[in-house]
C-alpha atoms as a PDB file:
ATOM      1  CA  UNK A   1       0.000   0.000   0.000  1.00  0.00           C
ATOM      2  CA  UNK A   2       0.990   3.757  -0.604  1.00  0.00           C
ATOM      3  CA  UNK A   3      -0.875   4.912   2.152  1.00  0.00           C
ATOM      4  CA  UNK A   4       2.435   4.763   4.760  1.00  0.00           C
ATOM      5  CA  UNK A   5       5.181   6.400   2.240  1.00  0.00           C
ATOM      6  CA  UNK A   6       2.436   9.580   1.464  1.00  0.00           C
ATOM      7  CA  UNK A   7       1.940   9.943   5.247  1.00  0.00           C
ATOM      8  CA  UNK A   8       5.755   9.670   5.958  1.00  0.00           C
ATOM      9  CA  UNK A   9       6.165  12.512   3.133  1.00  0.00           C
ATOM     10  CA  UNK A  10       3.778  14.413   4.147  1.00  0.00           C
ATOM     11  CA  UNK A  11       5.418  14.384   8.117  1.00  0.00           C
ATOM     12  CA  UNK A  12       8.456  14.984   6.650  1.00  0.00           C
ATOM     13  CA  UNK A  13       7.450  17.868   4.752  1.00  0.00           C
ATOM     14  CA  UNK A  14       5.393  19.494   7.462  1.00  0.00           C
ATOM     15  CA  UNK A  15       2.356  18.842   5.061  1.00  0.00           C
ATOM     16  CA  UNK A  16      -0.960  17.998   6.298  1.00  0.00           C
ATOM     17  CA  UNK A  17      -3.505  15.981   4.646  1.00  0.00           C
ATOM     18  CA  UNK A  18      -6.338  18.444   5.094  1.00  0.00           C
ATOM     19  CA  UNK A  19      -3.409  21.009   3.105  1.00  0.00           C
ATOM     20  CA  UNK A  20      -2.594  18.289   0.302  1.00  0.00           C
ATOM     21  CA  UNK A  21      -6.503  17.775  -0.285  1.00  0.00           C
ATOM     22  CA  UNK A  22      -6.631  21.696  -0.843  1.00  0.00           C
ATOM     23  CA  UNK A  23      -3.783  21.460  -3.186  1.00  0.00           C
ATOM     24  CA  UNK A  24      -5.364  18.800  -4.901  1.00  0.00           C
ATOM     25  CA  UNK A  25      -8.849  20.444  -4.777  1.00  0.00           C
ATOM     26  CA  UNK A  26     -10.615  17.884  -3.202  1.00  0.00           C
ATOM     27  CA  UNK A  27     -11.973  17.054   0.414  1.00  0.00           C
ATOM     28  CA  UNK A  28      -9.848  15.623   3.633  1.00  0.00           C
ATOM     29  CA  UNK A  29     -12.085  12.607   3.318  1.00  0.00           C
ATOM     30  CA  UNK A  30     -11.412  11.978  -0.583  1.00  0.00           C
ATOM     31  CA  UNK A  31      -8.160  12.523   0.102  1.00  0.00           C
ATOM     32  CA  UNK A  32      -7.690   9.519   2.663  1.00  0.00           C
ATOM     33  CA  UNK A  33     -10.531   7.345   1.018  1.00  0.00           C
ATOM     34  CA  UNK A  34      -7.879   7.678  -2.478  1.00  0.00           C
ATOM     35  CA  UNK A  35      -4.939   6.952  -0.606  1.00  0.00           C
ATOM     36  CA  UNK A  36      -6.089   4.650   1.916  1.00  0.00           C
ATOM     37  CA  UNK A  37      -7.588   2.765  -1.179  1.00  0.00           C
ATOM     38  CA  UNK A  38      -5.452  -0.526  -3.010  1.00  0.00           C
ATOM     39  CA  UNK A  39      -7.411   0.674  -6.053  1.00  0.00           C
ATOM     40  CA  UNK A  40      -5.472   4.081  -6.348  1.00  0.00           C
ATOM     41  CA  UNK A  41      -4.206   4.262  -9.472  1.00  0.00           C
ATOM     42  CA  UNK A  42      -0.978   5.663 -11.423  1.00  0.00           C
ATOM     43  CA  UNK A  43      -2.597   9.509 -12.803  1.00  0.00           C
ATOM     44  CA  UNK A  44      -3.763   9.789  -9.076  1.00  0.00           C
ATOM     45  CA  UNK A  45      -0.168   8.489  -7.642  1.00  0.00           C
ATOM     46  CA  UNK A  46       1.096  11.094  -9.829  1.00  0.00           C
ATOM     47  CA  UNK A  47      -1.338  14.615  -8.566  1.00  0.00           C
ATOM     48  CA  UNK A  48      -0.599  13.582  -5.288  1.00  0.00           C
ATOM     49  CA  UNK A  49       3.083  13.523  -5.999  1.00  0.00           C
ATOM     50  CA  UNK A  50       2.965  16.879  -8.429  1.00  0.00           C
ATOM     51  CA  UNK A  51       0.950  18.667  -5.089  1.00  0.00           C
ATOM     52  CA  UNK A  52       3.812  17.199  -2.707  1.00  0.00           C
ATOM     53  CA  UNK A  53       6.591  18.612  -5.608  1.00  0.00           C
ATOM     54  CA  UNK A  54       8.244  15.309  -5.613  1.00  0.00           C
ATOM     55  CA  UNK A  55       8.015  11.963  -7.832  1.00  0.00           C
ATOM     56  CA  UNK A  56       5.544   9.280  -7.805  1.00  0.00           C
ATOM     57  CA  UNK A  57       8.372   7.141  -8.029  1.00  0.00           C
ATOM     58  CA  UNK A  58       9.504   8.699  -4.465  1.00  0.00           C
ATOM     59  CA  UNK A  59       5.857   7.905  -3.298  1.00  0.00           C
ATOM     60  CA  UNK A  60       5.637   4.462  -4.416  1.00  0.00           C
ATOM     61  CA  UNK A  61       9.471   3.012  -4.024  1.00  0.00           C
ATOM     62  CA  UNK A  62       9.599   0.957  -0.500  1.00  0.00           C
ATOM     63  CA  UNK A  63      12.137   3.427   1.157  1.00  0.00           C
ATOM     64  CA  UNK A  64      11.565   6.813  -1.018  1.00  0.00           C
ATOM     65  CA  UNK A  65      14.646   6.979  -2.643  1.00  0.00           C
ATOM     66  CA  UNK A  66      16.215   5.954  -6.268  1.00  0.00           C
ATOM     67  CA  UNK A  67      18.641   3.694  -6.531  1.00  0.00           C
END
């Protein structure tokens, strides 16, 4: 699931969900019902990352870096 890496990059940024879902221009709860979801899928993997500035390959990789 994607649901721990966003919530690690968000902490880590000093983002808050309820700020992402603005960025994203949706609500707090569609915001955690997309990424709490196993049916998220790659264009919504990639707003997420565009609103957090970094990758969706940062988002999705097991410990958030390349290799």
């Amino acid at each position: 699931m994607i649901e721990p890496r966003i919530k690690e990059y968000l902490k880590e940024t000093g983002v808050t969900q309820s700020e992402l879902a603005e960025r994203l221009g949706i609500t707090s709860s569609a915001l955690n019902k997309r990424i709490s979801s196993n049916a998220i899928n790659l264009q919504q993997v990639g707003e997420i990352a565009d609103a957090l500035h970094t990758s969706a390959f940062m988002l999705i990789s097991e410990n958030g870096e390349s290799k």
